[in-house]
C-alpha atoms as a PDB file:
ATOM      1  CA  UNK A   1     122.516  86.806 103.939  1.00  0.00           C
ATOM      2  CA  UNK A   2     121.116  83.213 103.216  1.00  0.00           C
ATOM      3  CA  UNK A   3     118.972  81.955 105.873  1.00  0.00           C
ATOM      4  CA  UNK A   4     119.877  78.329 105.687  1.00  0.00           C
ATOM      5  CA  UNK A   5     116.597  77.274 104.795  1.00  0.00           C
ATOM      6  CA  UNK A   6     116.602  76.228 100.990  1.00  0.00           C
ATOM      7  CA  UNK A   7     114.880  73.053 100.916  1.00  0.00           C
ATOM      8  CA  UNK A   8     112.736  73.335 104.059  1.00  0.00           C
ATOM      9  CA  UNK A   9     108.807  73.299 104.563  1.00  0.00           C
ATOM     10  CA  UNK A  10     106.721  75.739 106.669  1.00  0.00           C
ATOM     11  CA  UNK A  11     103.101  76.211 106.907  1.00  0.00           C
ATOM     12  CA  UNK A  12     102.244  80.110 106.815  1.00  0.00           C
ATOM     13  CA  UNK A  13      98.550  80.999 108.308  1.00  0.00           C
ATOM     14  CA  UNK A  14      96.028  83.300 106.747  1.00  0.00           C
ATOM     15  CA  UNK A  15      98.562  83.933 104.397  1.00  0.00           C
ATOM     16  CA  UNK A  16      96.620  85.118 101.287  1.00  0.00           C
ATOM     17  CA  UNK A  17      96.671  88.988 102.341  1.00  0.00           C
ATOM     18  CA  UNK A  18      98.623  91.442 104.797  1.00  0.00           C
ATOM     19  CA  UNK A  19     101.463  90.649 106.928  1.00  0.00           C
ATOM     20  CA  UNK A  20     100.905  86.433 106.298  1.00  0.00           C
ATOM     21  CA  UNK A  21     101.583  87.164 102.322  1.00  0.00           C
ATOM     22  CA  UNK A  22     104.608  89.001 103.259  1.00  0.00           C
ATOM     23  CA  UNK A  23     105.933  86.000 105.491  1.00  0.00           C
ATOM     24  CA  UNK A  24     105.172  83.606 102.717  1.00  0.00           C
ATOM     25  CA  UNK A  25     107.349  85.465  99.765  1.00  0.00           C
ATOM     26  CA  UNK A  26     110.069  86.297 102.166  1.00  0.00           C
ATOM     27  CA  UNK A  27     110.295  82.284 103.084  1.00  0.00           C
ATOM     28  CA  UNK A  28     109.695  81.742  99.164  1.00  0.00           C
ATOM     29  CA  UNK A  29     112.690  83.871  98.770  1.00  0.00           C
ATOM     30  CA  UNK A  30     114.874  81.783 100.860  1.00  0.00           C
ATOM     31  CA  UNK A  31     113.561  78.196  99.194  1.00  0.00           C
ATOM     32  CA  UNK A  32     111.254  77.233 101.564  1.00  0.00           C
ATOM     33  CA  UNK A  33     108.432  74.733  99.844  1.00  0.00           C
ATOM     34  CA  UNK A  34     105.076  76.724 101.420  1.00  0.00           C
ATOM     35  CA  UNK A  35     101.533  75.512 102.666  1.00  0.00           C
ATOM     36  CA  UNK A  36      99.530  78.757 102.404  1.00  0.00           C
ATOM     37  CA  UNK A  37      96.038  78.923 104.177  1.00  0.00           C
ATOM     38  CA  UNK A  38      93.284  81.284 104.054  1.00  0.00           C
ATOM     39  CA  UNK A  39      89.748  81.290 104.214  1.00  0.00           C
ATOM     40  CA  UNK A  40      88.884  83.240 100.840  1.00  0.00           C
ATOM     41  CA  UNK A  41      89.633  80.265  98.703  1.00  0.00           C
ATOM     42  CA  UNK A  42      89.787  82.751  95.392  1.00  0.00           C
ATOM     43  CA  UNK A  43      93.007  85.169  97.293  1.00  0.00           C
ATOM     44  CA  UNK A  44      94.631  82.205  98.554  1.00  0.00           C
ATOM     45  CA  UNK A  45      95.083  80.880  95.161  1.00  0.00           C
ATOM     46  CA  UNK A  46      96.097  84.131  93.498  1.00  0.00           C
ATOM     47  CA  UNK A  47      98.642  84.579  96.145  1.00  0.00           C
ATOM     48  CA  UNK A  48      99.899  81.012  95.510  1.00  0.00           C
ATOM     49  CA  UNK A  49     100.514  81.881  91.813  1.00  0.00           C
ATOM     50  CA  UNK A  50     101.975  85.405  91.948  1.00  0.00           C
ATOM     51  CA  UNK A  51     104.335  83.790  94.832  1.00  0.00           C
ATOM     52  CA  UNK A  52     105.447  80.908  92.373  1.00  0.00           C
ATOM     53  CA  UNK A  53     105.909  83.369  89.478  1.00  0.00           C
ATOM     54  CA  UNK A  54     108.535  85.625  91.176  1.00  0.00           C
ATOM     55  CA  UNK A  55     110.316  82.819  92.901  1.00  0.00           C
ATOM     56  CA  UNK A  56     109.620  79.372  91.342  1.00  0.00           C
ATOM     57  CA  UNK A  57     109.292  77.786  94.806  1.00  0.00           C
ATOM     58  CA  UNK A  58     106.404  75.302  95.246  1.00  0.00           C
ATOM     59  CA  UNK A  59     103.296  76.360  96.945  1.00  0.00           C
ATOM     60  CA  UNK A  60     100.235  74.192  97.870  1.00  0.00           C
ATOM     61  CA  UNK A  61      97.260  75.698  99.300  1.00  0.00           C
ATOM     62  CA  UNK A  62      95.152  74.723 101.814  1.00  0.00           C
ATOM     63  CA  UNK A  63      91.992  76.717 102.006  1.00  0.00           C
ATOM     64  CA  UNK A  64      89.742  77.170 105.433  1.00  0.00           C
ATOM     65  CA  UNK A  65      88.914  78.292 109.040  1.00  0.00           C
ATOM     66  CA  UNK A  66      92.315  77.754 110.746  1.00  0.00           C
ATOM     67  CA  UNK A  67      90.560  78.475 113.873  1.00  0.00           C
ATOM     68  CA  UNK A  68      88.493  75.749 113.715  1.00  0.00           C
ATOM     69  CA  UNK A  69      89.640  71.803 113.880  1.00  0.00           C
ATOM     70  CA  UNK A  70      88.454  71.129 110.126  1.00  0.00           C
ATOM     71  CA  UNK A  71      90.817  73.886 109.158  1.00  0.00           C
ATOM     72  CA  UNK A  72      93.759  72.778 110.999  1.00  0.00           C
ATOM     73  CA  UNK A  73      93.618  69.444 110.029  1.00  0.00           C
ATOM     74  CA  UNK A  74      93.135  70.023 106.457  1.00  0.00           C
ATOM     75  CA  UNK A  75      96.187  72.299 106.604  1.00  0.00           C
ATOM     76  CA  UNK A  76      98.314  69.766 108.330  1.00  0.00           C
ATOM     77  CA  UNK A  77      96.948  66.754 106.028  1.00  0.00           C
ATOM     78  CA  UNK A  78      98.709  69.357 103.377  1.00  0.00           C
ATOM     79  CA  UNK A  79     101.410  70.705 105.050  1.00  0.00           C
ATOM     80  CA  UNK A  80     102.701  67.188 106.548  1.00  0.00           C
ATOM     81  CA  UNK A  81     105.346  67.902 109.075  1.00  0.00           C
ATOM     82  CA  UNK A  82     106.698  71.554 108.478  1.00  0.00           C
ATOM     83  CA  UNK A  83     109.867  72.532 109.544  1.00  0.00           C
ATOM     84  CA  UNK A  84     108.657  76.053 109.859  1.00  0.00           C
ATOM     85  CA  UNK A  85     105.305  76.866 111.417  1.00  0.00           C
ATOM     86  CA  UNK A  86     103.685  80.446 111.011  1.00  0.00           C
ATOM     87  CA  UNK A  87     100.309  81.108 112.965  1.00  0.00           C
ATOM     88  CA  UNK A  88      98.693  84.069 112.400  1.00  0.00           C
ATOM     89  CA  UNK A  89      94.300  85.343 112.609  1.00  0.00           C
ATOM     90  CA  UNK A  90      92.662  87.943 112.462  1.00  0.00           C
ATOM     91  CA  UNK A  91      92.055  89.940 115.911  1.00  0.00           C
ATOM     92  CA  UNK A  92      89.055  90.057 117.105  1.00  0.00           C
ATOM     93  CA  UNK A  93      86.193  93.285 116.890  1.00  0.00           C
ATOM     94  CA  UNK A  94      86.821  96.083 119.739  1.00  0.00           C
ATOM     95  CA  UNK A  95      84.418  97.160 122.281  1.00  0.00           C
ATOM     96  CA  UNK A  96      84.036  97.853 125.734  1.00  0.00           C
ATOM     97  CA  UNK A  97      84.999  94.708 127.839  1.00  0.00           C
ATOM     98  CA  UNK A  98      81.392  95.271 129.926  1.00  0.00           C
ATOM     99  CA  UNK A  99      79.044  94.538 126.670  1.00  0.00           C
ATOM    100  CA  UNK A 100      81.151  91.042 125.452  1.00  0.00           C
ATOM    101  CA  UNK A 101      79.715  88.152 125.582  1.00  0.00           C
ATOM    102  CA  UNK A 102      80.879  84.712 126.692  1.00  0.00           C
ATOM    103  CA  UNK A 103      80.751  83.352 123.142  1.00  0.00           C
ATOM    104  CA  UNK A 104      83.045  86.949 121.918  1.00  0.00           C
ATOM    105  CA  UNK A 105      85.290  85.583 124.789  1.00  0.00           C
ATOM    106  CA  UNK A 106      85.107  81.934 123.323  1.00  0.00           C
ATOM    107  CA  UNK A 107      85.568  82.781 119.787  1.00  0.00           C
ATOM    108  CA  UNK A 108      88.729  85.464 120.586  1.00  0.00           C
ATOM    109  CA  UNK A 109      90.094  82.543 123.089  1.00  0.00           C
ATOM    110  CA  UNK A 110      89.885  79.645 120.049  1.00  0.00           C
ATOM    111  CA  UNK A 111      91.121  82.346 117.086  1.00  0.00           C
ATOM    112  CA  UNK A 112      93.961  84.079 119.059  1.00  0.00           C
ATOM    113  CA  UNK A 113      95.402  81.409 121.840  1.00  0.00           C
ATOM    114  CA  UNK A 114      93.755  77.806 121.173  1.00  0.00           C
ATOM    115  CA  UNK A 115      94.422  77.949 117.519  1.00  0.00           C
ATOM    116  CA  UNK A 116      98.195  78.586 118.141  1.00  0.00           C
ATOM    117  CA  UNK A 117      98.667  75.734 120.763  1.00  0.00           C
ATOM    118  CA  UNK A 118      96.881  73.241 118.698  1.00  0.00           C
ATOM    119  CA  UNK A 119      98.995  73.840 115.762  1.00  0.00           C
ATOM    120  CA  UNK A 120     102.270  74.250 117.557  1.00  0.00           C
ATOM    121  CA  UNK A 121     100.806  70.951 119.691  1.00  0.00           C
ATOM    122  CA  UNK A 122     100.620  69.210 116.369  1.00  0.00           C
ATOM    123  CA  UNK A 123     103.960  69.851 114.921  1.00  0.00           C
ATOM    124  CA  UNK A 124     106.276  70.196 117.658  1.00  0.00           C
ATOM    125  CA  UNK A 125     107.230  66.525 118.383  1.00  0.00           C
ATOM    126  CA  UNK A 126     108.459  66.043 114.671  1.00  0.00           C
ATOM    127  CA  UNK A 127     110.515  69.380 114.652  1.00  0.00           C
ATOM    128  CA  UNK A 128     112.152  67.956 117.970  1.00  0.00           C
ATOM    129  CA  UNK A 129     112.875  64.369 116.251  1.00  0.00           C
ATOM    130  CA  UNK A 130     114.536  66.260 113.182  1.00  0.00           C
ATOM    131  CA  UNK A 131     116.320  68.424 115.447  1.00  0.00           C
ATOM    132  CA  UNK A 132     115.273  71.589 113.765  1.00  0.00           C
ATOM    133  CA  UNK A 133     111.808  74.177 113.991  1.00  0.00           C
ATOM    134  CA  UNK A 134     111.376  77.148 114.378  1.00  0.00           C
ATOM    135  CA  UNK A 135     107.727  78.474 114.760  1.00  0.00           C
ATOM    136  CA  UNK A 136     106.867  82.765 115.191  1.00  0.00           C
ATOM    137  CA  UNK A 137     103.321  83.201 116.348  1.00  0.00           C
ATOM    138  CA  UNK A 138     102.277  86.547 115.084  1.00  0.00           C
ATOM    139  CA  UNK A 139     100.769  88.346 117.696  1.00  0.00           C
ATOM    140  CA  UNK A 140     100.023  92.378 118.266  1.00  0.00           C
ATOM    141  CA  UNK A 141     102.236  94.979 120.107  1.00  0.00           C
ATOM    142  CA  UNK A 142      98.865  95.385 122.213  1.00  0.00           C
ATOM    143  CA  UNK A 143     100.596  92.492 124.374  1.00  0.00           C
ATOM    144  CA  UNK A 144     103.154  94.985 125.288  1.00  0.00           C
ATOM    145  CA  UNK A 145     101.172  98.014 125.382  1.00  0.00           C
ATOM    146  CA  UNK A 146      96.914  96.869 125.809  1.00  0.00           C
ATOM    147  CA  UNK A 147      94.546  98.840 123.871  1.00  0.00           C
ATOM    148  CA  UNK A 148      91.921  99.573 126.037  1.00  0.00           C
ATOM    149  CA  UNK A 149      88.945  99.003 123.314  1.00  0.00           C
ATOM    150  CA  UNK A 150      90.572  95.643 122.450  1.00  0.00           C
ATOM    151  CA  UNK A 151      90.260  93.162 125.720  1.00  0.00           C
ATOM    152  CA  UNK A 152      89.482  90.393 123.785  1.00  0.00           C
ATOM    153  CA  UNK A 153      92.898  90.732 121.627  1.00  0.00           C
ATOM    154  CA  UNK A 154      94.618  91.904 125.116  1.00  0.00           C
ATOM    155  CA  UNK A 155      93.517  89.074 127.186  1.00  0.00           C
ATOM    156  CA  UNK A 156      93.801  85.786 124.223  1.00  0.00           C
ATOM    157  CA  UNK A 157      96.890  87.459 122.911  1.00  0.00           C
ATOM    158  CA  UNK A 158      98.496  87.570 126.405  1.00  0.00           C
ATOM    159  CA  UNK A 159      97.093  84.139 127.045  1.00  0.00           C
ATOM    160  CA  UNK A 160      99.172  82.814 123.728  1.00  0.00           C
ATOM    161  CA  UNK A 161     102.587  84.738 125.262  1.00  0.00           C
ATOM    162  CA  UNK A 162     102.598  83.198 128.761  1.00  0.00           C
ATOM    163  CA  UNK A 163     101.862  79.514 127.236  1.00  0.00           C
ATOM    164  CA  UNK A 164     104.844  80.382 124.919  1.00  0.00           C
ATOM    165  CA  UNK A 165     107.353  81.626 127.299  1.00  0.00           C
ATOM    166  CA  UNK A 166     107.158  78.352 129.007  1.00  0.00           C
ATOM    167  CA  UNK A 167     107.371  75.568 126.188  1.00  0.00           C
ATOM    168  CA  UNK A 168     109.678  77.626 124.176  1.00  0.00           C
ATOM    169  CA  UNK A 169     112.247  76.880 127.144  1.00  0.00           C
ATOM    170  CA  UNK A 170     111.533  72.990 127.114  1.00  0.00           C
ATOM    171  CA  UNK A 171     111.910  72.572 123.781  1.00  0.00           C
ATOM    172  CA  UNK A 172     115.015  74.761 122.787  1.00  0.00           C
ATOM    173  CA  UNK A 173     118.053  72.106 123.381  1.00  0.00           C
ATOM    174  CA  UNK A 174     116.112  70.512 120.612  1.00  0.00           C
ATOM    175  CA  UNK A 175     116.996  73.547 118.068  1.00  0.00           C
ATOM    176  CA  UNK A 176     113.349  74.567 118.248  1.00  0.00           C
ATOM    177  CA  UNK A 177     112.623  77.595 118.886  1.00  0.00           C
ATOM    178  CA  UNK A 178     109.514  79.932 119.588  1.00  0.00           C
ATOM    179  CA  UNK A 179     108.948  83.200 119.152  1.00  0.00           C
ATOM    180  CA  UNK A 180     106.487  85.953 119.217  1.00  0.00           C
ATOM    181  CA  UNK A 181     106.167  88.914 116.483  1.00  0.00           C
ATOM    182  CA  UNK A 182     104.591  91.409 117.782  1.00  0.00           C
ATOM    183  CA  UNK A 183     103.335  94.009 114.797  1.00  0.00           C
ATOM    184  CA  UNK A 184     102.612  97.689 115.524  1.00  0.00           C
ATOM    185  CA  UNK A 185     100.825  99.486 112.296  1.00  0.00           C
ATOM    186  CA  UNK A 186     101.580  98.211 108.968  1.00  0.00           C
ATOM    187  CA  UNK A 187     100.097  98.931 105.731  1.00  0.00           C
ATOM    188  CA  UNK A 188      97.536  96.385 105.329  1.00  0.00           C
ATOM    189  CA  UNK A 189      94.169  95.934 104.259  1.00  0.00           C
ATOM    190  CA  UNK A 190      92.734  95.715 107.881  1.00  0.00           C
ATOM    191  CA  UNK A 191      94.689  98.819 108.581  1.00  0.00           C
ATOM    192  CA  UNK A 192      92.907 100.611 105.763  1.00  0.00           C
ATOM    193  CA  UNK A 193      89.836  99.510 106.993  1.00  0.00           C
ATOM    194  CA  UNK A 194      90.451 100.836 110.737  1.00  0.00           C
ATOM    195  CA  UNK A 195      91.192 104.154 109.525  1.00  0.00           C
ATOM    196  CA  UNK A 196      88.366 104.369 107.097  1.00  0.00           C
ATOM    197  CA  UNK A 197      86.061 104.938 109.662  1.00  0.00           C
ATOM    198  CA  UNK A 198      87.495 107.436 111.464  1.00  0.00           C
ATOM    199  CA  UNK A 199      88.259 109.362 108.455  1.00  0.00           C
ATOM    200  CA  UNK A 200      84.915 109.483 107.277  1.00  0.00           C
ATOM    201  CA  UNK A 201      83.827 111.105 110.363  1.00  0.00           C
ATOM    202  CA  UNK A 202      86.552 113.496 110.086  1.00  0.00           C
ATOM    203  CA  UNK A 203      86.124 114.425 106.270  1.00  0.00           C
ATOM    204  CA  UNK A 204      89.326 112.856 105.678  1.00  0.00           C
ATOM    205  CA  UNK A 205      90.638 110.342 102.924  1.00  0.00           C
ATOM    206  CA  UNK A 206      92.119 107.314 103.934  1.00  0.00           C
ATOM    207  CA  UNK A 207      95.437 107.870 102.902  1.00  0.00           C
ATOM    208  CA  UNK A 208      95.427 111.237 104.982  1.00  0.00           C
ATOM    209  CA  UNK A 209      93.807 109.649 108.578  1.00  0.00           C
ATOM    210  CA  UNK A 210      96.872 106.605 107.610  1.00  0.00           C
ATOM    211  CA  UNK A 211      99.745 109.618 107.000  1.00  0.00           C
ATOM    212  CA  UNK A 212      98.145 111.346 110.392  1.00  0.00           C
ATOM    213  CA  UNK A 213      98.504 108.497 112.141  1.00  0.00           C
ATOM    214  CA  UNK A 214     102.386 107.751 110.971  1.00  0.00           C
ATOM    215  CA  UNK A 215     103.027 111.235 112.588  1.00  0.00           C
ATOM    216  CA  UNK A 216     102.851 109.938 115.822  1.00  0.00           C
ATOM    217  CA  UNK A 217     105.434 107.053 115.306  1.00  0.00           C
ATOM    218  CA  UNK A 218     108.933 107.956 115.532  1.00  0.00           C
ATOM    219  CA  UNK A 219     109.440 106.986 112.216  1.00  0.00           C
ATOM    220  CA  UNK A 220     106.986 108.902 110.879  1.00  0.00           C
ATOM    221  CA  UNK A 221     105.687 106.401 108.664  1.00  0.00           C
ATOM    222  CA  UNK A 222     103.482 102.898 109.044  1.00  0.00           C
ATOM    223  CA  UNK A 223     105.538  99.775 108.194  1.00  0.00           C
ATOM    224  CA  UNK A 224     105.407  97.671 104.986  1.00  0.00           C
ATOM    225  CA  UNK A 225     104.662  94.218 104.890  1.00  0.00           C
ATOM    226  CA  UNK A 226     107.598  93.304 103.470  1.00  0.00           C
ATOM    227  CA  UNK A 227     109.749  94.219 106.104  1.00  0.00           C
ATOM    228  CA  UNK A 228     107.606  92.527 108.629  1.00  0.00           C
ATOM    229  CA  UNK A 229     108.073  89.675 105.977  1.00  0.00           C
ATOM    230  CA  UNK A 230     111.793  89.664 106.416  1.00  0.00           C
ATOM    231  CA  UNK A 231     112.028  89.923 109.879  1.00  0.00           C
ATOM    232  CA  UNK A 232     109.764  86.877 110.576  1.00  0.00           C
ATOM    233  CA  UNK A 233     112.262  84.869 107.778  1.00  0.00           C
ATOM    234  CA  UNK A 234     115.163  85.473 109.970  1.00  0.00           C
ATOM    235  CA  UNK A 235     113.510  84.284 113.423  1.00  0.00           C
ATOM    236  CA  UNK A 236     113.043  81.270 111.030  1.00  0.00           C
ATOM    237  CA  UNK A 237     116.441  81.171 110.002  1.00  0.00           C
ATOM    238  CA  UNK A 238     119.456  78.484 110.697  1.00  0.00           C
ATOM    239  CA  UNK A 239     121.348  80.916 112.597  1.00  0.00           C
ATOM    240  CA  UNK A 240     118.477  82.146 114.799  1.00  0.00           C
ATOM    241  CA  UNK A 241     118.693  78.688 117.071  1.00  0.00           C
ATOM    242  CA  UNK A 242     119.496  81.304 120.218  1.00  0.00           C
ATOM    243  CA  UNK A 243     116.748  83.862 119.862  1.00  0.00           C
ATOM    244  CA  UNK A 244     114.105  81.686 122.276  1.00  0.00           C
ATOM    245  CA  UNK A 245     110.981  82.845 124.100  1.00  0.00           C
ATOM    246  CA  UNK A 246     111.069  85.931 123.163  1.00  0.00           C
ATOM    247  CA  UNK A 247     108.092  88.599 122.310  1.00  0.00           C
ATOM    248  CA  UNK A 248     109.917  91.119 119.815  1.00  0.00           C
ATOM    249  CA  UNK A 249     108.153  94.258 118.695  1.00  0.00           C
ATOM    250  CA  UNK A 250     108.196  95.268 115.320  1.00  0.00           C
ATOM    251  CA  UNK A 251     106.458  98.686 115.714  1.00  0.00           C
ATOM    252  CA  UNK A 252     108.978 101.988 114.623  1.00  0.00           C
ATOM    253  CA  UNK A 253     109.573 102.475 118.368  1.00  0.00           C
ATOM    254  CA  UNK A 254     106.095 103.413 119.258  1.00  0.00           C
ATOM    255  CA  UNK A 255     106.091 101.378 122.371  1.00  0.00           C
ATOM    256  CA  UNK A 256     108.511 104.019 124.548  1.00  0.00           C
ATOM    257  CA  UNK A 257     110.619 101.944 126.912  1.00  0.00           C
ATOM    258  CA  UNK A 258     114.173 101.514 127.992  1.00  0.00           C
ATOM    259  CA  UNK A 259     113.778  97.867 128.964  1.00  0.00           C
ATOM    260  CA  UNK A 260     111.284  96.050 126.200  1.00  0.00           C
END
């Protein structure tokens, strides 16, 4: 299925590893010139040239702290006006909500809600003058389904959805859209490193505690960042103008409801 996007521009954050890499080759795929950013300068750069070797598409790099407001405006000075804007961090560390901090709060709040708005804040007005954007904020199924040990993810991440359900509606008669991606387990480095722990303590490998855990998923498997990849491309595509607002799960079912 083409996309309609050969030709466009999108700016895909912390895109040198994980589920922002995937995004970035499956836009690649479909023609889309990339910004990539990332704070490991080095992986940013690799993932820049094994992106242009498989698909000839032009990538520029911008690397930095997204979360902060040097690293969003060296990103946009790159990235110009996108037609396609993909925000994405890191969570933030687990514990129990009574031992965080104000500054945990602060620094969850500006990675995982603040750094979202500014960007979309930054490109939206652009995307509504060309009549065409579509921006997927990828957020965690854990906005569906909290995890108690992660309040700080729970409560920026839910933050992010409720500003989105609102300007997502003002802003679609413009053919810009906003969406939410919400990712259950995928095979990722920061999944690997989750499950390291708790394999160690149980005498485990890795790849065992992982293949545990994909027991419990109807699927009975974790997903691959490709098909994460893929699914975010077509929320970005031409023909997705009427998917608006919406906070989509991309998790093998593991979130059991009849109404989503």
């Amino acid at each position: 299925m083409d996309l309609g996007l050969q030709g466009r521009t999108a700016l895909v954050c912390a895109a040198s590893k994980g589920l922002g890499r995937a995004v970035a080759f499956a836009l690649a795929r479909e023609g889309v010139t990339l910004t990539i950013t990332a704070r490991g300068a080095d992986a940013l750069a690799q993932t820049a040239a094994e992106i242009r070797a498989e698909t000839g598409t032009l990538v520029h790099i911008a690397p930095g702290d997204i979360t902060t407001e040097a690293g969003r405006a060296a990103a946009l000075a790159v990235a110009g006006q996108p037609d396609i804007l993909i925000t994405n961090a890191g969570g933030p560390p687990p514990g129990d909500f009574r031992d965080l901090t104000e500054a945990q709060w602060l620094a969850a709040l500006h990675a995982n809600m603040l750094t979202p708005i500014a960007l979309i804040r930054a490109v939206i007005d652009p995307m509504i003058a060309r009549r065409f954007g579509r921006i997927v904020n990828i957020t965690s199924a854990s906005v569906k389904s909290p995890i108690p040990t992660l309040g700080l993810s729970n409560g920026a991440r839910a933050g992010l959805t409720g500003f989105v359900g609102g300007v997502a509606r003002e802003v679609a008669r413009h053919n810009v859209t906003i969406n939410n991606l919400l990712p259950g387990p995928f095979l990722t480095d920061r999944l690997r490193a989750n499950a390291q722990a708790a394999a160690q303590a149980a005498g485990r490998s890795v790849d065992h505690e992982i293949m545990r855990r994909a027991q419990s998923n109807p699927t009975q498997r974790v997903g691959t960042p490709g098909e994460f990849g893929d699914a975010c491309a077509f929320l970005c595509a031409a023909q997705s103008g009427y998917i608006v607002g919406q906070n989509i799960l991309i998790d093998g079912g593991a979130f059991n409801a009849s109404f989503n």
